[in-house]
PDB file of N, CA and C in Angstrom:
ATOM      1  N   UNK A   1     115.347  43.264 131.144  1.00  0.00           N
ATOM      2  CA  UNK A   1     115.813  43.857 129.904  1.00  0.00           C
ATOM      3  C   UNK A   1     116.696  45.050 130.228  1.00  0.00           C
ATOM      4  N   UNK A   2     116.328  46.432 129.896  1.00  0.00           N
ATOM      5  CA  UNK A   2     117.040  47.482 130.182  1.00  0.00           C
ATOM      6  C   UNK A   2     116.821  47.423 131.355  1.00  0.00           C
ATOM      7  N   UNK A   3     117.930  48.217 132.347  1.00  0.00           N
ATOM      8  CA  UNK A   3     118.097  48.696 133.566  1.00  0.00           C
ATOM      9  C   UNK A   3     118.449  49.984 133.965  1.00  0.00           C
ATOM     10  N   UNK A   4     118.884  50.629 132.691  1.00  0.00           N
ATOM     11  CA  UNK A   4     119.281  52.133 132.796  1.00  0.00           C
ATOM     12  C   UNK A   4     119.851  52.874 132.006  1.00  0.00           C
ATOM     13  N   UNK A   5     120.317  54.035 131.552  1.00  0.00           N
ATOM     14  CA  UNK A   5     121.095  54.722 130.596  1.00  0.00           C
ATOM     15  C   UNK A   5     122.517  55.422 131.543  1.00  0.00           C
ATOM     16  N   UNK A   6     123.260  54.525 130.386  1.00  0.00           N
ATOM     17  CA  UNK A   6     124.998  55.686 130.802  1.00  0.00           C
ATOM     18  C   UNK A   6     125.026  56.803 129.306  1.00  0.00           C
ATOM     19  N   UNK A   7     125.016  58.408 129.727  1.00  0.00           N
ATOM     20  CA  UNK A   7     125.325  59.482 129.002  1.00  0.00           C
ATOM     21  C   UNK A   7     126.867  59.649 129.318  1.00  0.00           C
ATOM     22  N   UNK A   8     127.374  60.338 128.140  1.00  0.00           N
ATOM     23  CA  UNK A   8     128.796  60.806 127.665  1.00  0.00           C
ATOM     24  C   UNK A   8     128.403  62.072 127.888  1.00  0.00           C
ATOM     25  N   UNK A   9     129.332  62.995 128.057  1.00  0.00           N
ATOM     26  CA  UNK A   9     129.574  64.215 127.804  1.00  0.00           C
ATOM     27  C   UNK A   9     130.906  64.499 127.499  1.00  0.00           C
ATOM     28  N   UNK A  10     131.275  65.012 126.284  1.00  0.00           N
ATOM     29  CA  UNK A  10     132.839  65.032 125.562  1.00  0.00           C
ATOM     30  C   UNK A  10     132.802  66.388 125.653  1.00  0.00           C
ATOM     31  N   UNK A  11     134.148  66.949 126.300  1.00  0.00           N
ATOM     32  CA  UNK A  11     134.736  68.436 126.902  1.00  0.00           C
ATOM     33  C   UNK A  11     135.582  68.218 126.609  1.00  0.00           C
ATOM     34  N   UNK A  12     136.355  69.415 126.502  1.00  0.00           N
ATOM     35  CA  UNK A  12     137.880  69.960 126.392  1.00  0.00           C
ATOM     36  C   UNK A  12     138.772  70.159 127.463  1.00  0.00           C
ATOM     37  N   UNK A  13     137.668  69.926 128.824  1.00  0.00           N
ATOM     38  CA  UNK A  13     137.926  70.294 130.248  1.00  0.00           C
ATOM     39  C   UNK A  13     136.859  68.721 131.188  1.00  0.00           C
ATOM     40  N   UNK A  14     137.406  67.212 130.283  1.00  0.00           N
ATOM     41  CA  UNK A  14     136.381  66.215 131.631  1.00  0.00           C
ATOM     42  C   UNK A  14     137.378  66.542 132.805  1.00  0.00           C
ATOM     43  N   UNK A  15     138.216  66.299 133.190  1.00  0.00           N
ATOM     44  CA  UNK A  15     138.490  66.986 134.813  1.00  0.00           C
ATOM     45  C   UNK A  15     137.744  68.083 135.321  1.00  0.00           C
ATOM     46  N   UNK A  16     137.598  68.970 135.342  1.00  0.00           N
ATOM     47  CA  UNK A  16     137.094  69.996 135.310  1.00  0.00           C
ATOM     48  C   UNK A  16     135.558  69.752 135.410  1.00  0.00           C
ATOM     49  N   UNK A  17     135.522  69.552 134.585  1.00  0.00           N
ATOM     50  CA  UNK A  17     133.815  68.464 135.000  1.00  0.00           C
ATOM     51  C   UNK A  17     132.890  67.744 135.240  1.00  0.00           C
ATOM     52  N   UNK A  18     134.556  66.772 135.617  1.00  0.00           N
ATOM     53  CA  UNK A  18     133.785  65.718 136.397  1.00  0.00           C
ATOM     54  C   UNK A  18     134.034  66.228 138.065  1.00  0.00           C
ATOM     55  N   UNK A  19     134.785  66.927 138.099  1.00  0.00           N
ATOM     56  CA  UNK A  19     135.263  68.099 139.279  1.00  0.00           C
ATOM     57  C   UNK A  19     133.936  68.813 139.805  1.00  0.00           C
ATOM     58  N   UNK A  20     133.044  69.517 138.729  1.00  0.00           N
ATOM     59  CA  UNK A  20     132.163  70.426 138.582  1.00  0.00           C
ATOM     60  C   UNK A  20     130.833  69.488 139.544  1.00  0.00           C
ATOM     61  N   UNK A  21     130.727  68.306 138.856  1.00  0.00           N
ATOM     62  CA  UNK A  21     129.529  67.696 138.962  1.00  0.00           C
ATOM     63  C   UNK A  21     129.712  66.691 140.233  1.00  0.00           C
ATOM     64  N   UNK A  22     130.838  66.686 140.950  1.00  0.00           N
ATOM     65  CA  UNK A  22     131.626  65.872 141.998  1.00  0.00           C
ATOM     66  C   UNK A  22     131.204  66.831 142.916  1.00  0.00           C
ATOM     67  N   UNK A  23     131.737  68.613 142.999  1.00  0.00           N
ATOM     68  CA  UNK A  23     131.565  69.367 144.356  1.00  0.00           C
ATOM     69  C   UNK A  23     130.627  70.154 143.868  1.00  0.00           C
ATOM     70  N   UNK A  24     130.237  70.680 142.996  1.00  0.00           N
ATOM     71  CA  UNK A  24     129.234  71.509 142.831  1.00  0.00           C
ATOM     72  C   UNK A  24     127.829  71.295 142.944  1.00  0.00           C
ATOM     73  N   UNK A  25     127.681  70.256 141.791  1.00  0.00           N
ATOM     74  CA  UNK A  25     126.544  69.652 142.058  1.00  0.00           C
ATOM     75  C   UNK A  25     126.220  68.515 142.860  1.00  0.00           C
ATOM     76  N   UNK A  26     127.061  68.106 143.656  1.00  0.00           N
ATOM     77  CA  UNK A  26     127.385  66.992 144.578  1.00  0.00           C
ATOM     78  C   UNK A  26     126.710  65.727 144.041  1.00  0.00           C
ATOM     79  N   UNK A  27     126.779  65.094 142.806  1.00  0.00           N
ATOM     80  CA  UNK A  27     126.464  63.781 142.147  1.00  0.00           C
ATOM     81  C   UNK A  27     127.072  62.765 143.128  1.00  0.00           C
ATOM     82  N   UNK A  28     126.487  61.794 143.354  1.00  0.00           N
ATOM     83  CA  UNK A  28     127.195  60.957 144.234  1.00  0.00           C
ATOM     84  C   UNK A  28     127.678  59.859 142.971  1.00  0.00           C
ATOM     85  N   UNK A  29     128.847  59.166 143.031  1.00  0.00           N
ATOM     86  CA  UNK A  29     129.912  58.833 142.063  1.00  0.00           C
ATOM     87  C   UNK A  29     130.988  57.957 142.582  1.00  0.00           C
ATOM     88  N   UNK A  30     131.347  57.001 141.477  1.00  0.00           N
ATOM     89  CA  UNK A  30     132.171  56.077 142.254  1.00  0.00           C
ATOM     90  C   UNK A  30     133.665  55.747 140.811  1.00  0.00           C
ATOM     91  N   UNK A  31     134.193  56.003 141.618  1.00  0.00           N
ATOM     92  CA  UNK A  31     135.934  56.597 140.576  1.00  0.00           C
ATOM     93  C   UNK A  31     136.306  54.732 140.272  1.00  0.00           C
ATOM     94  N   UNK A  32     136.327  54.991 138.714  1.00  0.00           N
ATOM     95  CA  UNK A  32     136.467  53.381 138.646  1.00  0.00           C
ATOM     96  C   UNK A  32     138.002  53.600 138.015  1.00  0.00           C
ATOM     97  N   UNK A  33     138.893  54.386 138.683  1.00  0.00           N
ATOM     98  CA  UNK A  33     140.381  53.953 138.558  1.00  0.00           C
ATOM     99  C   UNK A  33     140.721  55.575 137.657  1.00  0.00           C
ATOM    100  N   UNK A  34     141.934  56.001 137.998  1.00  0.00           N
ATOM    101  CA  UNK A  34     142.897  57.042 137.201  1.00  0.00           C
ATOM    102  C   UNK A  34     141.876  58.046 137.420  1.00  0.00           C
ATOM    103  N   UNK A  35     140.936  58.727 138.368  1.00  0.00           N
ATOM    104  CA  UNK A  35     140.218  59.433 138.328  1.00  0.00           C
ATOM    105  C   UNK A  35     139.177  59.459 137.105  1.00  0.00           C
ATOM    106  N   UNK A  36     138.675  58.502 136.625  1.00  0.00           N
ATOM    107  CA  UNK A  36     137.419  58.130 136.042  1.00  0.00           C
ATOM    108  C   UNK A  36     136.148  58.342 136.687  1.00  0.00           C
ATOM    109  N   UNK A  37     135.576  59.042 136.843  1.00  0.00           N
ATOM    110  CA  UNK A  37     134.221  59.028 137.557  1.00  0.00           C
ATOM    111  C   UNK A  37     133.227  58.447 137.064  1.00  0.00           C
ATOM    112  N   UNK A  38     132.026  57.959 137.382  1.00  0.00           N
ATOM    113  CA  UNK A  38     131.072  57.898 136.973  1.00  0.00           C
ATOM    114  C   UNK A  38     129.664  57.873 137.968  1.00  0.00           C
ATOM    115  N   UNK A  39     128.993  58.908 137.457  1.00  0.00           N
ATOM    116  CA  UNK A  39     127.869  59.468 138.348  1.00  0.00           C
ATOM    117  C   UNK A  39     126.725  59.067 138.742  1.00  0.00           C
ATOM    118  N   UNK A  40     126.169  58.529 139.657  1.00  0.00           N
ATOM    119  CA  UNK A  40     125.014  57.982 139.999  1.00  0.00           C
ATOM    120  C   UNK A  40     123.952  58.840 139.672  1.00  0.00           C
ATOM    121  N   UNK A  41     123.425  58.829 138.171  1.00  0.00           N
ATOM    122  CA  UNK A  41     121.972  59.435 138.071  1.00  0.00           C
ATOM    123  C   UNK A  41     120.802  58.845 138.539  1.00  0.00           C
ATOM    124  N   UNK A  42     119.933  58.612 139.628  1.00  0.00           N
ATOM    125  CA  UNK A  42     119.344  57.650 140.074  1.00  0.00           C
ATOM    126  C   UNK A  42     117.992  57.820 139.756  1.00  0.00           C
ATOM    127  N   UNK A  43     117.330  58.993 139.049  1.00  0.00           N
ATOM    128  CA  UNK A  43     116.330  58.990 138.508  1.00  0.00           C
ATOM    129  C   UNK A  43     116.590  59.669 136.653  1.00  0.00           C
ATOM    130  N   UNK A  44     116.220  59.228 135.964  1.00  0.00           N
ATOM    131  CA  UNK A  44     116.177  59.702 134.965  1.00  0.00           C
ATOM    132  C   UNK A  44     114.919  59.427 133.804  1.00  0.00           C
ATOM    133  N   UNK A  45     115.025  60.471 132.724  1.00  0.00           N
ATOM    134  CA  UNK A  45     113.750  60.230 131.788  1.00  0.00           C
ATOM    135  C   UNK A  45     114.325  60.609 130.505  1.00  0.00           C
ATOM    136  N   UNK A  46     113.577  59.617 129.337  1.00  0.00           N
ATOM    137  CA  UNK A  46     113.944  60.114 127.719  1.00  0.00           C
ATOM    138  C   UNK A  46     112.594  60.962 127.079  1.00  0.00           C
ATOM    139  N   UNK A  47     113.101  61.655 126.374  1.00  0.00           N
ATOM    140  CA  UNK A  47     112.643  62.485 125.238  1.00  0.00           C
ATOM    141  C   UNK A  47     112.777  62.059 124.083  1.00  0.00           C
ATOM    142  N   UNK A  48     112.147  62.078 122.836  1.00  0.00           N
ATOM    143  CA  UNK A  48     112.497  61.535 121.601  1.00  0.00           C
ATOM    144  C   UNK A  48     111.950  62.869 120.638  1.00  0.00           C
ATOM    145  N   UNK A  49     112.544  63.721 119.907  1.00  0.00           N
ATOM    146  CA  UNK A  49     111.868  65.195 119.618  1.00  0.00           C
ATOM    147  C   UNK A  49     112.560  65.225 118.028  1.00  0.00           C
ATOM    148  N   UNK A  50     111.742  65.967 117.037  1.00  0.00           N
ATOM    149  CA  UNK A  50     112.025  65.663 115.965  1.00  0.00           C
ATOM    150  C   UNK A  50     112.997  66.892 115.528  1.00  0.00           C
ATOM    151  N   UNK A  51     113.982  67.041 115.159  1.00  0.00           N
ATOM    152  CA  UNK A  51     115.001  67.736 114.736  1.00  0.00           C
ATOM    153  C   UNK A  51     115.429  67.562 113.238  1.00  0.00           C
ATOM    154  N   UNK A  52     116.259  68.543 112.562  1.00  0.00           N
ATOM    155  CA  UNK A  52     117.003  68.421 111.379  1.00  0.00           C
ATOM    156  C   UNK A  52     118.251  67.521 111.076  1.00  0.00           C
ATOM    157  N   UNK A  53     118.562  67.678 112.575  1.00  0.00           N
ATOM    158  CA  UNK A  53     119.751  66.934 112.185  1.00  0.00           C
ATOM    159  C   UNK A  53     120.021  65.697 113.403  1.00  0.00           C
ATOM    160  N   UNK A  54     121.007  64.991 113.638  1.00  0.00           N
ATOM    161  CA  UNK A  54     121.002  64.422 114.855  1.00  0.00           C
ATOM    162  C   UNK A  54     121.842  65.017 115.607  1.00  0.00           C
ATOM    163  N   UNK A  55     121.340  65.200 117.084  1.00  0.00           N
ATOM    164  CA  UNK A  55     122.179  65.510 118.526  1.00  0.00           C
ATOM    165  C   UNK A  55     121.500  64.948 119.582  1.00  0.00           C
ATOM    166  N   UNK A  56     121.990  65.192 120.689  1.00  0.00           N
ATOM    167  CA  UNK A  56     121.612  64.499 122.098  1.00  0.00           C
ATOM    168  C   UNK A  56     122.163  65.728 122.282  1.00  0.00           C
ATOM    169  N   UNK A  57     121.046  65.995 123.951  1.00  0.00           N
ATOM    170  CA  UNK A  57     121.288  66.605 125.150  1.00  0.00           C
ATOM    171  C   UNK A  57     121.355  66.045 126.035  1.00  0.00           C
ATOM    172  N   UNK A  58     121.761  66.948 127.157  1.00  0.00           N
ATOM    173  CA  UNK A  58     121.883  66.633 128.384  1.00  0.00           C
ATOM    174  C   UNK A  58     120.948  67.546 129.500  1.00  0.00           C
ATOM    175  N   UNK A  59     120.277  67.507 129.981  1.00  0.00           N
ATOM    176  CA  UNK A  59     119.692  68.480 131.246  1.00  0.00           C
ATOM    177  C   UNK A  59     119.411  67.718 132.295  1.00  0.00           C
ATOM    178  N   UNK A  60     119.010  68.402 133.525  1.00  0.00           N
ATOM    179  CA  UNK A  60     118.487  67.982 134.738  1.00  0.00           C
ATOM    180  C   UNK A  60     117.258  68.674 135.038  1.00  0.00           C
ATOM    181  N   UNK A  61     116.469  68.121 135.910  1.00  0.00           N
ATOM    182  CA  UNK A  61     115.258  68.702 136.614  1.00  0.00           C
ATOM    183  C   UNK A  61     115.188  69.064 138.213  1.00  0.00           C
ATOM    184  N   UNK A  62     114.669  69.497 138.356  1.00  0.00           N
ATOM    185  CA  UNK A  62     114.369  69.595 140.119  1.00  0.00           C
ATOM    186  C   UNK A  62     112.615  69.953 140.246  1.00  0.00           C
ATOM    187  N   UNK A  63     112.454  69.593 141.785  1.00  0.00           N
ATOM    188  CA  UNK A  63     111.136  70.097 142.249  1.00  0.00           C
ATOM    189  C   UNK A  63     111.075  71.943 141.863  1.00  0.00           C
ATOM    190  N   UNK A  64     111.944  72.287 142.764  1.00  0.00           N
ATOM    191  CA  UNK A  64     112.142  73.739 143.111  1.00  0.00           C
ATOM    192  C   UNK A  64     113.021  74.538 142.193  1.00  0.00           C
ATOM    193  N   UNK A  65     112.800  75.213 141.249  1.00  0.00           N
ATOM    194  CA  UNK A  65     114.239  75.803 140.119  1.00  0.00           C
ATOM    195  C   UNK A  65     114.692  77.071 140.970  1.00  0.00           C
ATOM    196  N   UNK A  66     113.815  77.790 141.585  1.00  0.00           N
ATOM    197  CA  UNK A  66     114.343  78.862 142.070  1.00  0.00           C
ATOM    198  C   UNK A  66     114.893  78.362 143.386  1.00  0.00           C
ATOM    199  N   UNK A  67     114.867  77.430 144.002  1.00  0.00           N
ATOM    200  CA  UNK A  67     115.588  76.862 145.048  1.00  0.00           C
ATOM    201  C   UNK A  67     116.921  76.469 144.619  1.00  0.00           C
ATOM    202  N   UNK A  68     117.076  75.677 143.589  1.00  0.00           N
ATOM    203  CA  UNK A  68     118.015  75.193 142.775  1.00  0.00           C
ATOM    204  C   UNK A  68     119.073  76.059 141.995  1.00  0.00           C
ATOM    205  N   UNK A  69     118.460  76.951 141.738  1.00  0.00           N
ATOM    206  CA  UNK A  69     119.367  78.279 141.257  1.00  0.00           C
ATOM    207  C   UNK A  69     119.946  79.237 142.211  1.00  0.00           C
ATOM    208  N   UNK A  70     119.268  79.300 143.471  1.00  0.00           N
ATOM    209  CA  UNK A  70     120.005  79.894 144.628  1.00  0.00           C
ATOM    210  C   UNK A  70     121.107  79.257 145.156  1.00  0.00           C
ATOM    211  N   UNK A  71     121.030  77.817 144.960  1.00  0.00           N
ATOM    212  CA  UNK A  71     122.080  76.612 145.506  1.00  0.00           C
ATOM    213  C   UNK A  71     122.935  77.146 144.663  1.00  0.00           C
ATOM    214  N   UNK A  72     123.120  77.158 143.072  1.00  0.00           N
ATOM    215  CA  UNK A  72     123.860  77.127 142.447  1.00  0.00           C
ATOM    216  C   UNK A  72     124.473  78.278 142.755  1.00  0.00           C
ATOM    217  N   UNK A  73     124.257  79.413 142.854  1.00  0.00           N
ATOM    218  CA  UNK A  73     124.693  80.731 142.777  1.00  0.00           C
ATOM    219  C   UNK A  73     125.526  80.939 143.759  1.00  0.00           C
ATOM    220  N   UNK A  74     124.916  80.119 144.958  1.00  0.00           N
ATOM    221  CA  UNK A  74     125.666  80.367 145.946  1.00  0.00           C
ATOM    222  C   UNK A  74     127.397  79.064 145.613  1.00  0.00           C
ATOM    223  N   UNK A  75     127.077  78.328 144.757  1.00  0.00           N
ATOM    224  CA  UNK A  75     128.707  77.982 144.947  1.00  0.00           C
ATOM    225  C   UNK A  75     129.539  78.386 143.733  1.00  0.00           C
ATOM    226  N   UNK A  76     128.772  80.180 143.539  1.00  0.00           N
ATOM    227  CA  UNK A  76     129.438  80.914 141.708  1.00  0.00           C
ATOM    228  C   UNK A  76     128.634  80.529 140.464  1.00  0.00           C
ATOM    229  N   UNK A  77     128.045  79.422 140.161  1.00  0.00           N
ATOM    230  CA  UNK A  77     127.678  79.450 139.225  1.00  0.00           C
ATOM    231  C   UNK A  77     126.123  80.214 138.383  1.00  0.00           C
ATOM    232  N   UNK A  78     126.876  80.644 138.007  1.00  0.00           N
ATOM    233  CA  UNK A  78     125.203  82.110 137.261  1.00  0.00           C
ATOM    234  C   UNK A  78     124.093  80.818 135.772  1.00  0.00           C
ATOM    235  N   UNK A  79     123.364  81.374 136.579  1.00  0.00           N
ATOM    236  CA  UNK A  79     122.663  80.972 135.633  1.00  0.00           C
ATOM    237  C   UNK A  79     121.751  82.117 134.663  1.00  0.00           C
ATOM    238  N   UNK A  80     121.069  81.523 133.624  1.00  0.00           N
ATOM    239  CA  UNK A  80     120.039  82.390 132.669  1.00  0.00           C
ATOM    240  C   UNK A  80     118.900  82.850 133.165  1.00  0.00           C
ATOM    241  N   UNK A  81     118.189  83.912 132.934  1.00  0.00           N
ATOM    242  CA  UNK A  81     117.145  84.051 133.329  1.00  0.00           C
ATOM    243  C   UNK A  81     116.218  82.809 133.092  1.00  0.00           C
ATOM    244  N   UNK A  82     114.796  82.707 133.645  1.00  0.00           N
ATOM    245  CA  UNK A  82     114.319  81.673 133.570  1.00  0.00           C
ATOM    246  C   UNK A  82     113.171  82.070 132.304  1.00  0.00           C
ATOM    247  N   UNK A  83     113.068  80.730 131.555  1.00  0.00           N
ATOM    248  CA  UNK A  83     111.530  81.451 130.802  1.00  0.00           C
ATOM    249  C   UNK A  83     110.870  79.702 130.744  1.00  0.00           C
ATOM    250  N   UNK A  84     109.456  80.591 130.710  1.00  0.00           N
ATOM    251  CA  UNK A  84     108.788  79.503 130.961  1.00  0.00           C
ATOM    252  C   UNK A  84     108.285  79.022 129.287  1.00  0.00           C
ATOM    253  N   UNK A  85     108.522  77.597 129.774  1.00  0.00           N
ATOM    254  CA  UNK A  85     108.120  76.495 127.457  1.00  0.00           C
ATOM    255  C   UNK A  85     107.276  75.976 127.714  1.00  0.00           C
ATOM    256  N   UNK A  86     106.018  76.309 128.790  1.00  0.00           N
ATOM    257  CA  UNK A  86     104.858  76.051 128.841  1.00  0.00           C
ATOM    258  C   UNK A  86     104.444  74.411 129.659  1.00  0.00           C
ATOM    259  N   UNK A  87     105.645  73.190 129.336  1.00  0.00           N
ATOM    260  CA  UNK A  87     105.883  72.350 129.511  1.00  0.00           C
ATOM    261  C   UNK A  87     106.609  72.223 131.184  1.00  0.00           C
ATOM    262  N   UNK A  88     107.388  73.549 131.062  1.00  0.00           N
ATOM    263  CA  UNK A  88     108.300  73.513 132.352  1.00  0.00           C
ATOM    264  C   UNK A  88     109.035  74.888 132.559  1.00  0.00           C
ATOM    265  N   UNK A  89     109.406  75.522 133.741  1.00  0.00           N
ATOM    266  CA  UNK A  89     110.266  76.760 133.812  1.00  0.00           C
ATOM    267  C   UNK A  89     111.615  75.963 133.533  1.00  0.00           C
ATOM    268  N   UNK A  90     112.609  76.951 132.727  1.00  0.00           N
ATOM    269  CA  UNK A  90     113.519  76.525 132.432  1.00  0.00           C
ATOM    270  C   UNK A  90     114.977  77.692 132.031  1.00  0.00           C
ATOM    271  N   UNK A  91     115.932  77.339 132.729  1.00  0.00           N
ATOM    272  CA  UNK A  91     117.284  78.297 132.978  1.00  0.00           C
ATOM    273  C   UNK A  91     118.328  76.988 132.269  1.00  0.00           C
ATOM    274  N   UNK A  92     119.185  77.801 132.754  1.00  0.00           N
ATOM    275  CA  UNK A  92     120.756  77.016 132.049  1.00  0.00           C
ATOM    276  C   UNK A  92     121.688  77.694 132.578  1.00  0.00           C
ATOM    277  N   UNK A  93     122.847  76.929 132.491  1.00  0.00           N
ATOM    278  CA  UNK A  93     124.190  77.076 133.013  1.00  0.00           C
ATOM    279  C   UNK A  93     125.313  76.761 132.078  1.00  0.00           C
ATOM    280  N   UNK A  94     126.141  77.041 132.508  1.00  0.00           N
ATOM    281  CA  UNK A  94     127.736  76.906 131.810  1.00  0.00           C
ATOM    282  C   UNK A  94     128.841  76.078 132.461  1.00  0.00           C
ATOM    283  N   UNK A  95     129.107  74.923 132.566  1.00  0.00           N
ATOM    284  CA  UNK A  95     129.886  73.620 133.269  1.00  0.00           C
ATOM    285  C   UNK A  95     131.288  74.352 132.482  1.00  0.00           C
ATOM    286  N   UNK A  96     132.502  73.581 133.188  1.00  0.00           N
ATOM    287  CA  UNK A  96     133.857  73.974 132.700  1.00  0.00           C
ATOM    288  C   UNK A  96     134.052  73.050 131.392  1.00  0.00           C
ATOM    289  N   UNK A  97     134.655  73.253 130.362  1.00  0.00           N
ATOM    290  CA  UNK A  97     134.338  73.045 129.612  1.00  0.00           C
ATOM    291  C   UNK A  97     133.738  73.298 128.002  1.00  0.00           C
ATOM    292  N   UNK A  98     133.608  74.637 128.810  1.00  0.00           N
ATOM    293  CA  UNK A  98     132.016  75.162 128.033  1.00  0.00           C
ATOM    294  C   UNK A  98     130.994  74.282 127.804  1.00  0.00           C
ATOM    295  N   UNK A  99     130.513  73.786 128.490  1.00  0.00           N
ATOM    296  CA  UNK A  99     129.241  72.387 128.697  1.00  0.00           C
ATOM    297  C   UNK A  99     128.016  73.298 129.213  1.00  0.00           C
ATOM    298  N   UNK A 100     127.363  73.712 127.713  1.00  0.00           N
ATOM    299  CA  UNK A 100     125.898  74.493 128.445  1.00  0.00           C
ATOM    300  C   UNK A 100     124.941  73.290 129.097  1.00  0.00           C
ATOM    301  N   UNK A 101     124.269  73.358 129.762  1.00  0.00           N
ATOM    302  CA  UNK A 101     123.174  72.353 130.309  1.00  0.00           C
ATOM    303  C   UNK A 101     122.102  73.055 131.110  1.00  0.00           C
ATOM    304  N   UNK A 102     120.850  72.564 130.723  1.00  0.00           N
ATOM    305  CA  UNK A 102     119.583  73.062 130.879  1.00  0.00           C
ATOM    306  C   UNK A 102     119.100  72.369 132.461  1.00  0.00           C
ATOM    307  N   UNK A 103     118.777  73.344 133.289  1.00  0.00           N
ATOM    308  CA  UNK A 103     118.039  72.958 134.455  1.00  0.00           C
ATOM    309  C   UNK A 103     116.625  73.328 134.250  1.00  0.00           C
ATOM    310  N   UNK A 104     115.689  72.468 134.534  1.00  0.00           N
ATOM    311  CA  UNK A 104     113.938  72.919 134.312  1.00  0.00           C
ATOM    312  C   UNK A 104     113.464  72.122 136.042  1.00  0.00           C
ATOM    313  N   UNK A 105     112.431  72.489 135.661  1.00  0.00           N
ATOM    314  CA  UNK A 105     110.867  72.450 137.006  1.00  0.00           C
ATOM    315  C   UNK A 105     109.750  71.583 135.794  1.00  0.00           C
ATOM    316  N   UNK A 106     110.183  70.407 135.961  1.00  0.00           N
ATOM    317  CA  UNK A 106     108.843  70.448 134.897  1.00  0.00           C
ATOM    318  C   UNK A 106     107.656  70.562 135.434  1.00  0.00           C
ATOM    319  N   UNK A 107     106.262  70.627 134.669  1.00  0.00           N
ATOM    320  CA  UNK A 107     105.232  71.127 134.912  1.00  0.00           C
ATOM    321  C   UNK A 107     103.910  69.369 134.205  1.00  0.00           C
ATOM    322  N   UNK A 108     105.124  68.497 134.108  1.00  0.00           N
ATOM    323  CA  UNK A 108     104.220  67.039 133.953  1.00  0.00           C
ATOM    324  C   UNK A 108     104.889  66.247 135.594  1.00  0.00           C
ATOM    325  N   UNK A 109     103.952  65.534 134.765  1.00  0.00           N
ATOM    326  CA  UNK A 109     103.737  64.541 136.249  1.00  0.00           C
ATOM    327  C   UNK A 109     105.432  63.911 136.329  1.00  0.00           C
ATOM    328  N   UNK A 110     106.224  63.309 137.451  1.00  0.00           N
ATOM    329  CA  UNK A 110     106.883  62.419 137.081  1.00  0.00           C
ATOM    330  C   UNK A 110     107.404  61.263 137.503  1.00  0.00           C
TER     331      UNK A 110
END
């Protein structure tokens, strides 16, 4: 049946961030023509959360956030302080673009 999810992210800057997520975050990715990327997410998980209105996000996880935020910092990118949602420690960043996106540690199994 299913085999996986492809996410969009619509910017004012996709060069720029598919740039971002190519050297920064080193996504491994395979250019399907005219500089099209598309990113090998090789683990992923859904959420289904009740809201007012409709949107989708985007975030990532790691084992280590404060490991993960030192990586980041070290190639410029600042992140938020961290606060913990009980569920998981959790920071954020700013992609080119203006593309906020949430990095967490979750604190469930996975």
């Amino acid at each position: 049946m299913i085999k996986g999810m492809h996410a969009m992210i619509y910017t004012s800057d996709a060069e720029g961030l598919r740039d971002f997520f190519r050297d920064v975050l080193e996504f491994p990715h395979v250019d399907v023509g005219q500089g099209w990327l598309i990113f090998d997410m090789a683990e992923a998980d859904l959420g289904c959360h009740p809201g007012e209105k409709v949107s989708h996000d985007v975030s990532f996880y790691t084992d280590d956030l404060e490991a993960s935020m030192a990586q980041l910092a070290a190639k410029g990118v600042e992140c938020a302080p961290v606060e913990d949602h009980g569920w998981g420690l959790v920071t954020t960043f700013v992609a080119p673009g203006e593309v906020k996106l949430m990095l967490y540690q979750p604190r469930y199994s996975k």
